[in-house]
N, C-alpha and C. Protein backbone atom coordinates (compact mmCIF):
# COMPACT_ATOMS: atom_id res chain seq x y z
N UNK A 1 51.94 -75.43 -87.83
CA UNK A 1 52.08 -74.99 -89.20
C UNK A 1 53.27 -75.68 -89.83
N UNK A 2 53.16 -75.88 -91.11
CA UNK A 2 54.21 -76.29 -92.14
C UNK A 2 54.51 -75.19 -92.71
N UNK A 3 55.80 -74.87 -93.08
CA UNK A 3 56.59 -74.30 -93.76
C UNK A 3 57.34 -74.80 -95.27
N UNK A 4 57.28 -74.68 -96.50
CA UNK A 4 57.98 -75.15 -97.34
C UNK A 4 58.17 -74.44 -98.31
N UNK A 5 59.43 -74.05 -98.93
CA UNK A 5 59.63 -73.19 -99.85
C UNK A 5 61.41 -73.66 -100.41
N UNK A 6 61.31 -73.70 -101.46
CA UNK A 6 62.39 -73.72 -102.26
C UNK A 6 63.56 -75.10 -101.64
N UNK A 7 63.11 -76.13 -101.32
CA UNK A 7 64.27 -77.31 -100.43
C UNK A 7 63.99 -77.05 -99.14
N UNK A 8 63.30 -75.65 -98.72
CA UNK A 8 63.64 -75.58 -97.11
C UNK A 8 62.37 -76.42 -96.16
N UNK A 9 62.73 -76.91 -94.98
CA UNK A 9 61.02 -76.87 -94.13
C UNK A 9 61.13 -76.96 -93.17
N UNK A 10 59.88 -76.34 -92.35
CA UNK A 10 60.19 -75.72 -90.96
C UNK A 10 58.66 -76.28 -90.85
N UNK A 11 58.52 -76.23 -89.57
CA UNK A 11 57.52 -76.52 -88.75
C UNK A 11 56.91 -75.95 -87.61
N UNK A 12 56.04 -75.60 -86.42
CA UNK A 12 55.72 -75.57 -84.88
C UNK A 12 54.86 -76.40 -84.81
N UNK A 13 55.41 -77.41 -83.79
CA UNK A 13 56.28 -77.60 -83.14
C UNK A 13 57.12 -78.65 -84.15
N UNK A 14 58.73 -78.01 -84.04
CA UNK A 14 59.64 -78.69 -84.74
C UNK A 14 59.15 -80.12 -84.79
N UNK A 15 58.83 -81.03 -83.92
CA UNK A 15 58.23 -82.27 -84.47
C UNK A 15 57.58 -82.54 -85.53
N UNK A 16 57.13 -81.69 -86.04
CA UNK A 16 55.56 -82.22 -86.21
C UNK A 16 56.49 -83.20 -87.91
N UNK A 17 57.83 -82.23 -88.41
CA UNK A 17 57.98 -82.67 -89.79
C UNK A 17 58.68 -84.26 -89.67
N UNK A 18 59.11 -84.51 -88.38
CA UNK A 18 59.43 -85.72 -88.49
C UNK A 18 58.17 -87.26 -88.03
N UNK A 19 56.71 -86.81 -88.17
CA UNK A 19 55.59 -87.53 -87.92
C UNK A 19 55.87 -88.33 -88.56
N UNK A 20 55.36 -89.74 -88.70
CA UNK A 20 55.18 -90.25 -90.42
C UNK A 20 53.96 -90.93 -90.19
N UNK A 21 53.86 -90.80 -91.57
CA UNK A 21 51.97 -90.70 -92.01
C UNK A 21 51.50 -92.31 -92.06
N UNK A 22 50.42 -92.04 -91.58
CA UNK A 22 49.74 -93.62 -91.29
C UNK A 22 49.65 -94.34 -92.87
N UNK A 23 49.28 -95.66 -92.80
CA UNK A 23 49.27 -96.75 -94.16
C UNK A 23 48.28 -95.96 -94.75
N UNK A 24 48.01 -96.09 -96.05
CA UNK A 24 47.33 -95.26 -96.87
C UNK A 24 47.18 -94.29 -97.19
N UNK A 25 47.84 -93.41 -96.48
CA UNK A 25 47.36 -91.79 -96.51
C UNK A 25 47.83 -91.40 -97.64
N UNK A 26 47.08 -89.87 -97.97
CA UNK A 26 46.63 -89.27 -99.67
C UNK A 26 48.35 -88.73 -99.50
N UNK A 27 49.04 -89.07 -100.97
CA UNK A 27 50.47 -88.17 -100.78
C UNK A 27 50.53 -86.84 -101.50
N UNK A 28 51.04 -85.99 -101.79
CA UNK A 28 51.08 -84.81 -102.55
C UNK A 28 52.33 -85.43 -103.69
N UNK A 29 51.48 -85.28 -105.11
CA UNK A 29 52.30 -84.99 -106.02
C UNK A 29 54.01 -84.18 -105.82
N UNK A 30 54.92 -84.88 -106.62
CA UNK A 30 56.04 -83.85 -106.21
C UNK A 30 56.58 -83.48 -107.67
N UNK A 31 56.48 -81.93 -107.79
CA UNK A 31 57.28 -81.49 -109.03
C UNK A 31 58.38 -80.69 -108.62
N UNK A 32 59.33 -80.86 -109.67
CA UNK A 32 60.34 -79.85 -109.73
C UNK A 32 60.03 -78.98 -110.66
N UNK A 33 59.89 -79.13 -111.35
CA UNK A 33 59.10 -78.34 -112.88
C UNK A 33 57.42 -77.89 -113.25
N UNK A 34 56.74 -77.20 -112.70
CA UNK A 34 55.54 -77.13 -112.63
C UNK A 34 55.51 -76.84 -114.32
N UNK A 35 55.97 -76.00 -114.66
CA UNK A 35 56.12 -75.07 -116.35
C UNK A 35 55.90 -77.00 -116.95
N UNK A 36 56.83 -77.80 -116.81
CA UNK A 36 56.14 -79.06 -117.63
C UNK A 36 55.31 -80.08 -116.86
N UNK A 37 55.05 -79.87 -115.59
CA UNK A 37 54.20 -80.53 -115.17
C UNK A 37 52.68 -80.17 -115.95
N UNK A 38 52.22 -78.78 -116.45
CA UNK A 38 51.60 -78.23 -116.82
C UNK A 38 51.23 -78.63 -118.19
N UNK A 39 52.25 -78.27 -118.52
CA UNK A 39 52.48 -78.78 -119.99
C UNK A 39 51.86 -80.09 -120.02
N UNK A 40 52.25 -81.30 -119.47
CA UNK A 40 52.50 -82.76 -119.66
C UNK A 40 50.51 -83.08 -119.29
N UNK A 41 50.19 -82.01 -118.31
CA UNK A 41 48.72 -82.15 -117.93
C UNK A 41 47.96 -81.51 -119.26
N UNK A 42 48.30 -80.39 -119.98
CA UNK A 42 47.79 -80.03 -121.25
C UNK A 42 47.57 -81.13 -122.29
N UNK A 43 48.50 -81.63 -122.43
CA UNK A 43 48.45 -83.15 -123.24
C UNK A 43 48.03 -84.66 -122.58
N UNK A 44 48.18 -84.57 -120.95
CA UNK A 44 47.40 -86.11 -121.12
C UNK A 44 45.94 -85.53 -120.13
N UNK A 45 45.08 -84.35 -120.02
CA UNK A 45 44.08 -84.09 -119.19
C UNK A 45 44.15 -83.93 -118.14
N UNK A 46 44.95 -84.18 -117.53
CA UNK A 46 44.90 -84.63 -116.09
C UNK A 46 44.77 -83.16 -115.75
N UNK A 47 44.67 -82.94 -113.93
CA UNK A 47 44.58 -82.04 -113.12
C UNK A 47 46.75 -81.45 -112.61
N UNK A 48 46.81 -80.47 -112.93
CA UNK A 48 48.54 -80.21 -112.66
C UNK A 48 48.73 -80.01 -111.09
N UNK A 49 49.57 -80.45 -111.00
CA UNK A 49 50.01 -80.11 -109.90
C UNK A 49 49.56 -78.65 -109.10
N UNK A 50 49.48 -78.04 -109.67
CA UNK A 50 49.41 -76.54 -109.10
C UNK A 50 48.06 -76.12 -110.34
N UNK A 51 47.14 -76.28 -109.29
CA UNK A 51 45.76 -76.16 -110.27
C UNK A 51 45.78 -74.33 -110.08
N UNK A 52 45.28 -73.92 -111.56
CA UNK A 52 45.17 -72.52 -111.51
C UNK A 52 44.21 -71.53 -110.47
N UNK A 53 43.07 -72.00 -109.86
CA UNK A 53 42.71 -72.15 -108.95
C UNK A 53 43.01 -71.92 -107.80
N UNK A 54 43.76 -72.48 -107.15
CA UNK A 54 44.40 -72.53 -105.92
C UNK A 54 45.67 -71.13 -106.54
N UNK A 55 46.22 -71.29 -107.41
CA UNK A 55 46.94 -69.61 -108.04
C UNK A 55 46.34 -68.59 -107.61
N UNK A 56 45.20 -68.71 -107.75
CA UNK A 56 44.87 -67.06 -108.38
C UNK A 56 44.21 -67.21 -106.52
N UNK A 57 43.95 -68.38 -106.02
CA UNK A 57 43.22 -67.50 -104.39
C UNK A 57 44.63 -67.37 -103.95
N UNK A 58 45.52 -67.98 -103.62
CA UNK A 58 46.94 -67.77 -102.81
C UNK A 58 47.44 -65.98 -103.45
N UNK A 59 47.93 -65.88 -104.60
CA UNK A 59 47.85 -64.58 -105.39
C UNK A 59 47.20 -63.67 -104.58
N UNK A 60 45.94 -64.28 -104.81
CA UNK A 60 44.61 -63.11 -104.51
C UNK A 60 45.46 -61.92 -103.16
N UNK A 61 45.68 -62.78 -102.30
CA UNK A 61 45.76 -62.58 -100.79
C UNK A 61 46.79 -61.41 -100.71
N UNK A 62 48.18 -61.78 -101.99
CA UNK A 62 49.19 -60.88 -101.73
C UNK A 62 49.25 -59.59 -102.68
N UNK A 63 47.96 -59.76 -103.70
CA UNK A 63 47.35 -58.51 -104.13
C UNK A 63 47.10 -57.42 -102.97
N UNK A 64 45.89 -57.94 -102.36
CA UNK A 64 45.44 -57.23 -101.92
C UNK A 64 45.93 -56.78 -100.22
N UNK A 65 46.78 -56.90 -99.94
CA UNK A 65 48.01 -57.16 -99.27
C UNK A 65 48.50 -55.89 -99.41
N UNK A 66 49.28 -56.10 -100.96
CA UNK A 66 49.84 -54.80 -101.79
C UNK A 66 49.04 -53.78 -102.09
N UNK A 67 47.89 -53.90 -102.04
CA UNK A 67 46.81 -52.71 -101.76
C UNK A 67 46.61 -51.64 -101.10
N UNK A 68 46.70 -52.51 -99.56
CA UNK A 68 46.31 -52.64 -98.60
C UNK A 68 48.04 -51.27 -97.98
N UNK A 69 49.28 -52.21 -98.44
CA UNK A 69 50.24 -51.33 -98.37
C UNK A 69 50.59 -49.80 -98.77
N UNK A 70 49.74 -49.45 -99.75
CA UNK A 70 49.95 -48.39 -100.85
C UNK A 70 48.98 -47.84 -100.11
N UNK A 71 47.97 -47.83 -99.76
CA UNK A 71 46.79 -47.23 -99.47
C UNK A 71 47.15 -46.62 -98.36
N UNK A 72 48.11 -47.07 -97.51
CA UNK A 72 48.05 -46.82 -95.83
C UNK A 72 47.05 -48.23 -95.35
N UNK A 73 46.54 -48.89 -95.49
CA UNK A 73 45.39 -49.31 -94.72
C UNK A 73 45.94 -50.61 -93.46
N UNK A 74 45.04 -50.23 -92.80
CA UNK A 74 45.42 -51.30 -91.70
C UNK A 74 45.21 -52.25 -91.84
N UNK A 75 44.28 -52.59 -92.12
CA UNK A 75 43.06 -53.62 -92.68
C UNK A 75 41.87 -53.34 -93.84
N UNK A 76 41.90 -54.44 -94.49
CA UNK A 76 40.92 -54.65 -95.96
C UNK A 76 39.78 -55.75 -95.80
N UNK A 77 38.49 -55.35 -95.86
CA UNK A 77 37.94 -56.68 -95.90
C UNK A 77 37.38 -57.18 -97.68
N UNK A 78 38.16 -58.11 -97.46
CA UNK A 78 38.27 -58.83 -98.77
C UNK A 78 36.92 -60.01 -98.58
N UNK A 79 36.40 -59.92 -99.88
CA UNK A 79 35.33 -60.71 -100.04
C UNK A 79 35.74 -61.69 -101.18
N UNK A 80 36.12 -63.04 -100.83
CA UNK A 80 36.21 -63.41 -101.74
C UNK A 80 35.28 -64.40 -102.67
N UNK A 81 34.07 -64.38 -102.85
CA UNK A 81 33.15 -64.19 -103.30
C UNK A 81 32.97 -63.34 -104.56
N UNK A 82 33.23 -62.12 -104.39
CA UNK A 82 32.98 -61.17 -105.73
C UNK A 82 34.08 -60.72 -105.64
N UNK A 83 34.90 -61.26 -104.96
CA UNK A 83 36.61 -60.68 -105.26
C UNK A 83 36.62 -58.87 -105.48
N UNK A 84 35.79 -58.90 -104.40
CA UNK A 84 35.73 -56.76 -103.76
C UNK A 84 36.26 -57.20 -102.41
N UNK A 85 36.77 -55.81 -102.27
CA UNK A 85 37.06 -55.34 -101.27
C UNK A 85 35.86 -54.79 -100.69
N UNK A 86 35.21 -54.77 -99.23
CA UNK A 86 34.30 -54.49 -98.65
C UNK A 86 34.42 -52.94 -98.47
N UNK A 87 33.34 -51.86 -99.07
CA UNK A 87 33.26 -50.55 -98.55
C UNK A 87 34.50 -50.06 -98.96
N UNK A 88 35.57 -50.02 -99.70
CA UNK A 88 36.41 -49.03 -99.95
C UNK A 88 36.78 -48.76 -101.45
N UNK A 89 35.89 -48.41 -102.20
CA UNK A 89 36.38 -47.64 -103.59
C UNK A 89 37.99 -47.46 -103.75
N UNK A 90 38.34 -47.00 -103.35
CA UNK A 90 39.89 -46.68 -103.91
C UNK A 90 40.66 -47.84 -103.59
N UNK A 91 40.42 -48.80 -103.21
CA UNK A 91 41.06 -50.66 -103.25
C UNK A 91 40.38 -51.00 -104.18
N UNK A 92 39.25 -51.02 -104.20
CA UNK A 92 38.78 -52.27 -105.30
C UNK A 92 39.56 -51.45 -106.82
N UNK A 93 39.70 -49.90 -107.08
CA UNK A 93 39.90 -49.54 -108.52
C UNK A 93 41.48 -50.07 -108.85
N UNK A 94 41.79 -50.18 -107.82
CA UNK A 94 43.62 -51.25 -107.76
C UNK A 94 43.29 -52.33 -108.24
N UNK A 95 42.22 -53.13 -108.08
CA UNK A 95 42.34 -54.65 -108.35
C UNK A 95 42.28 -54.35 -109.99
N UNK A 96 42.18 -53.68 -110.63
CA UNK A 96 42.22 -53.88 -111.90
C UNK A 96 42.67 -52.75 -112.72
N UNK A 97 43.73 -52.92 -113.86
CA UNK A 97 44.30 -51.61 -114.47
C UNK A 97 43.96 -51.55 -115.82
N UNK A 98 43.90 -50.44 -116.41
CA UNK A 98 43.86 -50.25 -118.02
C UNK A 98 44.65 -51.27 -119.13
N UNK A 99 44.39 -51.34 -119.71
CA UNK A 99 44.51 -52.36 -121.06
C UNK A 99 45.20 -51.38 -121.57
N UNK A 100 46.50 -51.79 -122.30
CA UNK A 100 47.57 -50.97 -122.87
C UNK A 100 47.43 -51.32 -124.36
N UNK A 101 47.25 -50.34 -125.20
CA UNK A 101 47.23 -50.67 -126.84
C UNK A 101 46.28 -51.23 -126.79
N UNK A 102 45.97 -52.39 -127.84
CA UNK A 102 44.71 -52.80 -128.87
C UNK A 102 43.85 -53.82 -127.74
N UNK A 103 44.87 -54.40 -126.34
CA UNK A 103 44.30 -55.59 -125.66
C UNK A 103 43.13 -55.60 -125.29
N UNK A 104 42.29 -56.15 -124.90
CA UNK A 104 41.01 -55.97 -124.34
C UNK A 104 40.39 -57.39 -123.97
N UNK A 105 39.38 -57.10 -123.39
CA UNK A 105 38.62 -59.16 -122.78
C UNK A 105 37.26 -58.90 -123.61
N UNK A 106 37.09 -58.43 -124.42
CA UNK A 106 35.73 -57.97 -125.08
C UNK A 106 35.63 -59.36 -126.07
């Protein structure tokens, strides 16, 4: 596994971060600024660094996580497919809350 968060990175087995990658290989974009990487993709099309997409499944996980905490539960089976929780009513009515004042998706 890779580890990376905020400057830091860790690895098992500590090797693995000092590999180096064969001729050609695909590199990962590097931002410091996603907020204008975003931006800069709004205006020239492109795909951002941090596609919304890949947001909302990584997210997804620590939703229902936090669900999962509140509830007591040991385990949740998450479908992510129809983005339910398998067989438990009182998780899935967490995944979504009331609209405050005039808001609505109508």
């Amino acid at each position: 596994w890779i580890w990376v968060n905020r400057g830091q990175l860790k690895s098992n087995p500590p090797e693995l971060i000092k590999t180096r990658l064969e001729e050609g290989a695909e590199l990962i974009e590097v931002s410091n600024n996603h907020v204008k990487n975003f931006i800069d993709r709004v205006y020239d099309g492109g795909e951002p660094i941090a596609p919304i997409e890949a947001a909302h499944r990584t997210i997804s996980i620590a939703h229902v996580a936090n669900i999962g905490m509140r509830l007591g539960r040991e385990q949740l089976e998450w479908d992510p497919k129809t983005e339910t929780v398998h067989d438990d009513a009182a998780a899935n009515a967490m995944l979504v809350r009331e609209m405050r004042g005039e808001w609505s998706l109508d």
